[in-house]
Every structure is written in C-alpha cells, then in structure tokens.
C-alpha atoms as a PDB file:
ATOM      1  CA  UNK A   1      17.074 -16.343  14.910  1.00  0.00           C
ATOM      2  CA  UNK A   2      19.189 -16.414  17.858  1.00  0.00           C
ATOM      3  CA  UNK A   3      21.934 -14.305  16.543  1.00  0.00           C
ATOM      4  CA  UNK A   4      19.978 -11.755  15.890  1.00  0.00           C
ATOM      5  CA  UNK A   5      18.164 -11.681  19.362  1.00  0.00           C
ATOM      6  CA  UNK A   6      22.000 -11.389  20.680  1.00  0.00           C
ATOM      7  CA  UNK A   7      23.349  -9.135  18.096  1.00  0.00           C
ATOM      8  CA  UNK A   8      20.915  -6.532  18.547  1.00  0.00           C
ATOM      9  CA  UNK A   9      21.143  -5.139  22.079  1.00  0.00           C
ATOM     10  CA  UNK A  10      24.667  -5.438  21.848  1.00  0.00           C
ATOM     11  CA  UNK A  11      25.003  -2.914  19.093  1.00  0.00           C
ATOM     12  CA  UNK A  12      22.233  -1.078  21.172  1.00  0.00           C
ATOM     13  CA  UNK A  13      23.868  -1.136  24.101  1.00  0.00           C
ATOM     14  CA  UNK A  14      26.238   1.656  23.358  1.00  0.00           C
ATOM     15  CA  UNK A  15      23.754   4.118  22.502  1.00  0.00           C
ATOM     16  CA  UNK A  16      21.302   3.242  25.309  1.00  0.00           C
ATOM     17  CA  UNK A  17      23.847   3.603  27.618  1.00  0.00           C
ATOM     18  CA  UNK A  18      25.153   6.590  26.409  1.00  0.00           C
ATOM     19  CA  UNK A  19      21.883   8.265  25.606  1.00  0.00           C
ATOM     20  CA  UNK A  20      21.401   7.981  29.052  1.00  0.00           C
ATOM     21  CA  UNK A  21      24.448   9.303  30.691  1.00  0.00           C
ATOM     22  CA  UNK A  22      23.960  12.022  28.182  1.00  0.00           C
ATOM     23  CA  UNK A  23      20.840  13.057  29.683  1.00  0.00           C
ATOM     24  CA  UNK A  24      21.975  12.862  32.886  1.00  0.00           C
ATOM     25  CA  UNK A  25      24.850  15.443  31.799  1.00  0.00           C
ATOM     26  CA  UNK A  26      24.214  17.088  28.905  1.00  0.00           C
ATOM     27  CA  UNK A  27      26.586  19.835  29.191  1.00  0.00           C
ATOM     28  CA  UNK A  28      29.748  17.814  29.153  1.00  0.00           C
ATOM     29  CA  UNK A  29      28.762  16.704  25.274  1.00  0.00           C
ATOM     30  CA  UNK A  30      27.087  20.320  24.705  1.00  0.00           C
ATOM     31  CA  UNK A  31      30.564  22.059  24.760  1.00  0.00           C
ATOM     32  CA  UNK A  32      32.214  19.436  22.501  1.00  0.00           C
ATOM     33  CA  UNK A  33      29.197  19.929  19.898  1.00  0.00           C
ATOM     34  CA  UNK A  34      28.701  23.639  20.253  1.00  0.00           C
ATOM     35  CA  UNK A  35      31.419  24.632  17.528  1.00  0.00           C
ATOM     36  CA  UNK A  36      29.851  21.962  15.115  1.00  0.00           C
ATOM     37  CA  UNK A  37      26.355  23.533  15.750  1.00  0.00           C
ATOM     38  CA  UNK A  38      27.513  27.133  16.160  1.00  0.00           C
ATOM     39  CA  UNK A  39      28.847  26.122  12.248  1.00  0.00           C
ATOM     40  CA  UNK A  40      25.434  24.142  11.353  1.00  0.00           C
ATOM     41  CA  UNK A  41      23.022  27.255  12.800  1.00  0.00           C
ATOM     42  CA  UNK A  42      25.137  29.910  10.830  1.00  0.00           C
ATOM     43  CA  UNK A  43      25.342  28.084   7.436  1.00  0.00           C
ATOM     44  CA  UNK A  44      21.895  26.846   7.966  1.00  0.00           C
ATOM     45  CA  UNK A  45      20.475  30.805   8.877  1.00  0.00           C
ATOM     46  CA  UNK A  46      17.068  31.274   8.447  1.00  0.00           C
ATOM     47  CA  UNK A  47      16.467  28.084   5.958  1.00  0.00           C
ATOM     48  CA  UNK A  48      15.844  26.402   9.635  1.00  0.00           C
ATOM     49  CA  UNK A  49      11.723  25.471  10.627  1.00  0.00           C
ATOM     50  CA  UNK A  50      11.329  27.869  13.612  1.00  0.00           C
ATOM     51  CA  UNK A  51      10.383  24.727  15.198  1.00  0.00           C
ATOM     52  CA  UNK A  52      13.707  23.526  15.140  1.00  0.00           C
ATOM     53  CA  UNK A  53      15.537  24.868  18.104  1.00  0.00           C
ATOM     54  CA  UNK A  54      18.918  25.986  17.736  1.00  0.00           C
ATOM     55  CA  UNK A  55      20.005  26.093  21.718  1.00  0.00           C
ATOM     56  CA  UNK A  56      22.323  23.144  21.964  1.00  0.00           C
ATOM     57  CA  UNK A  57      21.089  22.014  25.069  1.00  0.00           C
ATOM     58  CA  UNK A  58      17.829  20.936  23.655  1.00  0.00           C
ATOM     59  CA  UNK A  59      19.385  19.575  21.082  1.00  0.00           C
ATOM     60  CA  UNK A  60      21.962  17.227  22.812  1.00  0.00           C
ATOM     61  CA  UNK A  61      18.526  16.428  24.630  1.00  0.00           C
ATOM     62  CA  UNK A  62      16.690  15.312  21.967  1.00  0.00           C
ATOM     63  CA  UNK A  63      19.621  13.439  20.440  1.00  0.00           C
ATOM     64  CA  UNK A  64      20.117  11.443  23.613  1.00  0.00           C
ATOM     65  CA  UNK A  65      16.338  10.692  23.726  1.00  0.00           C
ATOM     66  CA  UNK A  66      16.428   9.205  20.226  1.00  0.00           C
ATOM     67  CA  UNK A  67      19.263   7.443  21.421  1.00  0.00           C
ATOM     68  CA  UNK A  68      17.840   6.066  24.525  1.00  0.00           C
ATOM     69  CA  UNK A  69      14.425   5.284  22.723  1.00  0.00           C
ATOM     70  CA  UNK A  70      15.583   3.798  18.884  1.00  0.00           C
ATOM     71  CA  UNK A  71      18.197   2.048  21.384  1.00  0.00           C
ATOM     72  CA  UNK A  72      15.702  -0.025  23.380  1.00  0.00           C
ATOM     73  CA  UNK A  73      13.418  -0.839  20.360  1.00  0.00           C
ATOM     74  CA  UNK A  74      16.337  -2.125  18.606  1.00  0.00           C
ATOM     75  CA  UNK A  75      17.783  -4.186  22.116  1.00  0.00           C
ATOM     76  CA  UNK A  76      14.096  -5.308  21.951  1.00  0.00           C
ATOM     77  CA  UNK A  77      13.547  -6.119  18.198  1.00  0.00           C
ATOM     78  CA  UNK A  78      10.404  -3.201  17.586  1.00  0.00           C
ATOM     79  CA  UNK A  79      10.909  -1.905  14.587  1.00  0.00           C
ATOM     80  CA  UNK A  80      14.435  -3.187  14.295  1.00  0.00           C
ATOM     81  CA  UNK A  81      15.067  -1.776  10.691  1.00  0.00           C
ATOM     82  CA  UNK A  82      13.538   1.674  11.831  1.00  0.00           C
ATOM     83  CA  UNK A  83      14.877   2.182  14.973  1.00  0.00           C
ATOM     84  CA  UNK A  84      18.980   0.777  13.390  1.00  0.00           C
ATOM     85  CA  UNK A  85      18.044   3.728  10.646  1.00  0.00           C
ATOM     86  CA  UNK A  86      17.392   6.213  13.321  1.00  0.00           C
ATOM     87  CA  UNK A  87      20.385   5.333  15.121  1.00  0.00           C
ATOM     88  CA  UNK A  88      22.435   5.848  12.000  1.00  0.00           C
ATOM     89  CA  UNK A  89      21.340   9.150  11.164  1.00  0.00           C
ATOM     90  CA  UNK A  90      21.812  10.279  14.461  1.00  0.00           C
ATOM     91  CA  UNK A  91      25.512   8.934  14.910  1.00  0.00           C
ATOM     92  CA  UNK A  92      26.309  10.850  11.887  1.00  0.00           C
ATOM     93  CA  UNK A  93      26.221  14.066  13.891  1.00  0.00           C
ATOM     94  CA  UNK A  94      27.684  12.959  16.973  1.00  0.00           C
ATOM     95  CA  UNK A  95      30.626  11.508  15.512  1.00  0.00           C
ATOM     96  CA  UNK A  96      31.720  14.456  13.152  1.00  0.00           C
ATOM     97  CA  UNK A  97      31.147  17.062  16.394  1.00  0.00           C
ATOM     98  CA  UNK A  98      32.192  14.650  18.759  1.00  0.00           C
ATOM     99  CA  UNK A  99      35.233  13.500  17.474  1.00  0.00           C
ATOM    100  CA  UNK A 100      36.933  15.934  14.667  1.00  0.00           C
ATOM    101  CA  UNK A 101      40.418  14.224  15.255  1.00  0.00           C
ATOM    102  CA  UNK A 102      41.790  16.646  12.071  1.00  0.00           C
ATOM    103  CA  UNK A 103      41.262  19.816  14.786  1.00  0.00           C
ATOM    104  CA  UNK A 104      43.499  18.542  17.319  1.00  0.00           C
ATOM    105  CA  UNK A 105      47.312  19.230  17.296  1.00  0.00           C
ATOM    106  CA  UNK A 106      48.563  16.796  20.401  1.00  0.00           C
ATOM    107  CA  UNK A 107      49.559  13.186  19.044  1.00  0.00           C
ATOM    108  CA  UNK A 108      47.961  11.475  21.779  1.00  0.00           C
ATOM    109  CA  UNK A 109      44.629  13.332  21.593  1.00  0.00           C
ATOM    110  CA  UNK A 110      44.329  13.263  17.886  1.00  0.00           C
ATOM    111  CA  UNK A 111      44.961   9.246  18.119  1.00  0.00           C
ATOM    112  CA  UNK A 112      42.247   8.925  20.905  1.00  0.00           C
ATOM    113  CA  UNK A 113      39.686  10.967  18.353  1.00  0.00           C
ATOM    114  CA  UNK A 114      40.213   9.138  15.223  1.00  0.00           C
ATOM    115  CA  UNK A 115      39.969   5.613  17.232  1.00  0.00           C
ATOM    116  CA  UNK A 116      36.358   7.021  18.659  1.00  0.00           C
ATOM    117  CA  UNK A 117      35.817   8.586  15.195  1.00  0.00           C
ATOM    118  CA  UNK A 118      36.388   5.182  13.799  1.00  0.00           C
ATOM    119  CA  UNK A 119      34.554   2.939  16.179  1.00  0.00           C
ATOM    120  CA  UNK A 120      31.813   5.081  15.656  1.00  0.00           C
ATOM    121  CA  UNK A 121      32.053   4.290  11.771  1.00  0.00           C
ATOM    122  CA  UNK A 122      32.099   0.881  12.547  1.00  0.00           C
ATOM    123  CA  UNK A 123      28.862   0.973  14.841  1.00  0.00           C
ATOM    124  CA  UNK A 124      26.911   3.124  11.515  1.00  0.00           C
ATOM    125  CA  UNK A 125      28.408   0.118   9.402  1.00  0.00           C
ATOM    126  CA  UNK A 126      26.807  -2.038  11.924  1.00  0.00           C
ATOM    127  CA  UNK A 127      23.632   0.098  11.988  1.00  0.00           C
ATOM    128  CA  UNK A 128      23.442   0.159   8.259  1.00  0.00           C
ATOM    129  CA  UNK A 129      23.395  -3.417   8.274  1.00  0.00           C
ATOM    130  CA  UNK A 130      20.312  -3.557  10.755  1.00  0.00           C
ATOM    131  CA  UNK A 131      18.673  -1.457   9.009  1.00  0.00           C
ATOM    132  CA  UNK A 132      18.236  -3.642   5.499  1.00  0.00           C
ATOM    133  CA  UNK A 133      17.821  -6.861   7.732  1.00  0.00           C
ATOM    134  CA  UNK A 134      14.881  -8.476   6.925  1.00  0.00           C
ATOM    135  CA  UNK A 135      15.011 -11.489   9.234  1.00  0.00           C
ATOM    136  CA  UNK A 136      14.973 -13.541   6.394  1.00  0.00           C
ATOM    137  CA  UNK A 137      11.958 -12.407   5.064  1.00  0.00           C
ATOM    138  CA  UNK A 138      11.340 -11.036   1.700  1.00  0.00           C
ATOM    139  CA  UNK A 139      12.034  -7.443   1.566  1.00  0.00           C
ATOM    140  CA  UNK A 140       8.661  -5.117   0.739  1.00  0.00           C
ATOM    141  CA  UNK A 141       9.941  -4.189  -2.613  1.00  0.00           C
ATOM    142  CA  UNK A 142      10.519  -7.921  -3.296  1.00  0.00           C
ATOM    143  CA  UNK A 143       7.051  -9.101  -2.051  1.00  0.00           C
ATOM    144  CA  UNK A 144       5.460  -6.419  -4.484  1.00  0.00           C
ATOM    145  CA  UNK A 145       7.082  -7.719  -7.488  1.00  0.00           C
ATOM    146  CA  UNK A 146       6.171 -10.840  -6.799  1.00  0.00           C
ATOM    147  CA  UNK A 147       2.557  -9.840  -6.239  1.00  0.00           C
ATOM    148  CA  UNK A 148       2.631  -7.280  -9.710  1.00  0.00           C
ATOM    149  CA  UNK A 149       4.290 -10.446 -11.495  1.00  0.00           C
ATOM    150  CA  UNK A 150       1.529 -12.899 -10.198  1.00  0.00           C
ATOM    151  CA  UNK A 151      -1.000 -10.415 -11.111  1.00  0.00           C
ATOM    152  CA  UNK A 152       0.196  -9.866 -14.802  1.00  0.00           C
ATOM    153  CA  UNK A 153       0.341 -13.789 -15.124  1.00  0.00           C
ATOM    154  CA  UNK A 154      -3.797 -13.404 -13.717  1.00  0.00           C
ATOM    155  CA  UNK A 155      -4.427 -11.114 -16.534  1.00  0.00           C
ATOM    156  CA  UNK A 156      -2.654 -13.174 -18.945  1.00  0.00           C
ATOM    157  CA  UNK A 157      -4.552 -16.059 -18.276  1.00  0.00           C
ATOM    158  CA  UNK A 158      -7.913 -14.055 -18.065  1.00  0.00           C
ATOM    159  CA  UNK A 159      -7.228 -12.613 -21.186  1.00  0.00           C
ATOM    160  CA  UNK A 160      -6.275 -16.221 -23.398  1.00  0.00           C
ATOM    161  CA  UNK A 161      -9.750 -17.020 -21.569  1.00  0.00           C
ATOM    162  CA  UNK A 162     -11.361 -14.378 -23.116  1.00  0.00           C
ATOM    163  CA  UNK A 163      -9.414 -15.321 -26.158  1.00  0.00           C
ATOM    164  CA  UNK A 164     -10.740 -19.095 -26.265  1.00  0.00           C
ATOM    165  CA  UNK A 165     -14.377 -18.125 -25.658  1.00  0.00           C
ATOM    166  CA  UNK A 166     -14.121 -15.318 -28.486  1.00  0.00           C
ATOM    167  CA  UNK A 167     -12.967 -17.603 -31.261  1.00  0.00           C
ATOM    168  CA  UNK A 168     -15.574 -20.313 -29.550  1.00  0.00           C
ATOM    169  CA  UNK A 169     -18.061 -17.863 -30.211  1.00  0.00           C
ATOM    170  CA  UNK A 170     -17.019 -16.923 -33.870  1.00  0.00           C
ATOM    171  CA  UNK A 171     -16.529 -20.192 -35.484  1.00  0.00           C
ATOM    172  CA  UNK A 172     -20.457 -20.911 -34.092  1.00  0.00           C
ATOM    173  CA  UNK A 173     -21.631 -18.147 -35.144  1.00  0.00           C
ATOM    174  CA  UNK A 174     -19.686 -18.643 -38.626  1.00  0.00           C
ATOM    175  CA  UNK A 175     -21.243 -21.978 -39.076  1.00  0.00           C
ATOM    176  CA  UNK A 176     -24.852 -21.118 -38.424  1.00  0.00           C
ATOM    177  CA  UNK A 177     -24.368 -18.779 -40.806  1.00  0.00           C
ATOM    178  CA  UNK A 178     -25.101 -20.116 -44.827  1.00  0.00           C
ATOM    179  CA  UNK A 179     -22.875 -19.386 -47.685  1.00  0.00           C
END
C-alpha cells in the first residue's frame, strides 16, 4: 500500500539520521547517558553476561548501529515488524537517559526535555504500531487457527467416514448372519 511505503521511512528517518550523527560523535550522547548507565551497571552488578560491555562508549555505539541498521530495513520495508520492534526497545533507553526532564531545575530546560521526552513517546507509539502491522495480511497466530480449525473439521469428516463404513460393515455382517 502506498501509505505504508511513505509512512515508513518517515518514522525511520529520525533514527537513521540520528544513529548516524551518533556514530559520528558518540561522546556528546555518552555524557548525557553515563548517569543512566553508571545507575543501570551498579543495580545490574554482576547479574550482567561478561559479554555485555559496560563502557558507555561501546554502548552508545552499538545503540546507534541498531539504529542506523533496524532504521534502513524499516525505510526499506525488510522485516518491517522486526526492525519497528527493535527500534522500540531501543528508544526506551535513549529517551529515559536522554531526556529525564524531572532532573532539571531551569524552566526552560525542563520544558525542552519533556517536549523531546514526549516526541520520543510518540515515535515508540508510532513504532509499536509498525510493529503489529501486518500489511493486511493475516497475522501468524491467525493463519494457525485457521489451519488447526480446518484440520479438526479434516478429522471430523474422516472420522463420520470411518463412522459410515463401520455401521456399513455391521448391518452386512448382521444380515449374513442367521437367527
């Protein structure tokens, strides 16, 4: 459908874009989600894979990669669903370390915050609607009802078969019989 061949890479656009720049700097978004991941890596401890890093850096990296990448797949329409999933769950992060309006005490900066905090909930309600878009199509859960229905009416019908030929085979058998 059209609109969704427009929709998409316009909701992508924001995170390609900024998946990139975020690459291309990673330290400006490292220092406002160090505090947030200083928090996560304490509370977390040891209950962390070791391969999980910890140094923010890397992590910012990897963020902006899944960014850059779910971002394109969804502009594209690969994996649509997956890639708008992705992108949620990875928003969820940048928007409560990004944008913690409740920490700041200036009017003006706690406004500017809660707006980005709030677009940013907008774009995951966005997301979240990607991400159960079918395209029309049956979902998978759908389609396998269906096929478990049709395949209970199959055995249904097999078994009144079986039914028919038994009591076919009975009353023959009961009349070449002598009483």
């Amino acid at each position: 459908m059209i609109l969704r061949r427009l929709a998409r890479p316009l909701l992508a656009s924001v995170f390609v874009a900024g998946g990139l720049d975020t690459l291309r700097d990673p330290e400006s978004r490292v220092k406002l989600a160090q505090p947030a991941l200083d928090k996560f890596v304490e509370q977390a401890g040891d209950k962390l894979p070791s391969v999980v890093s910890s140094d923010p850096v890397t992590l910012v990296k990897v963020d902006a990669a899944i960014k850059v990448v779910a971002g394109a797949a969804l502009a594209l329409g690969k994996f649509p669903r997956l890639s708008a999933l992705l992108l949620a769950v990875s928003l969820l992060p940048t928007t409560v370390a990004g944008h913690p309006f409740w920490r700041y005490e200036d009017p003006s900066e706690r406004a500017a915050h809660r707006t980005h905090f709030l677009k940013n909930l907008s774009l995951l309600g966005g997301l979240l609607l990607a991400s159960v878009d079918t395209a029309g199509k049956p979902s998978l859960r759908y389609r396998a009802q269906q096929a478990a229905h049709e395949g209970t009416l199959h055995a249904q019908k097999a078994a009144l078969e079986a039914q028919k030929k038994a009591y076919k085979v009975s009353t023959a058998v009961a009349g070449a019989l002598p009483l």
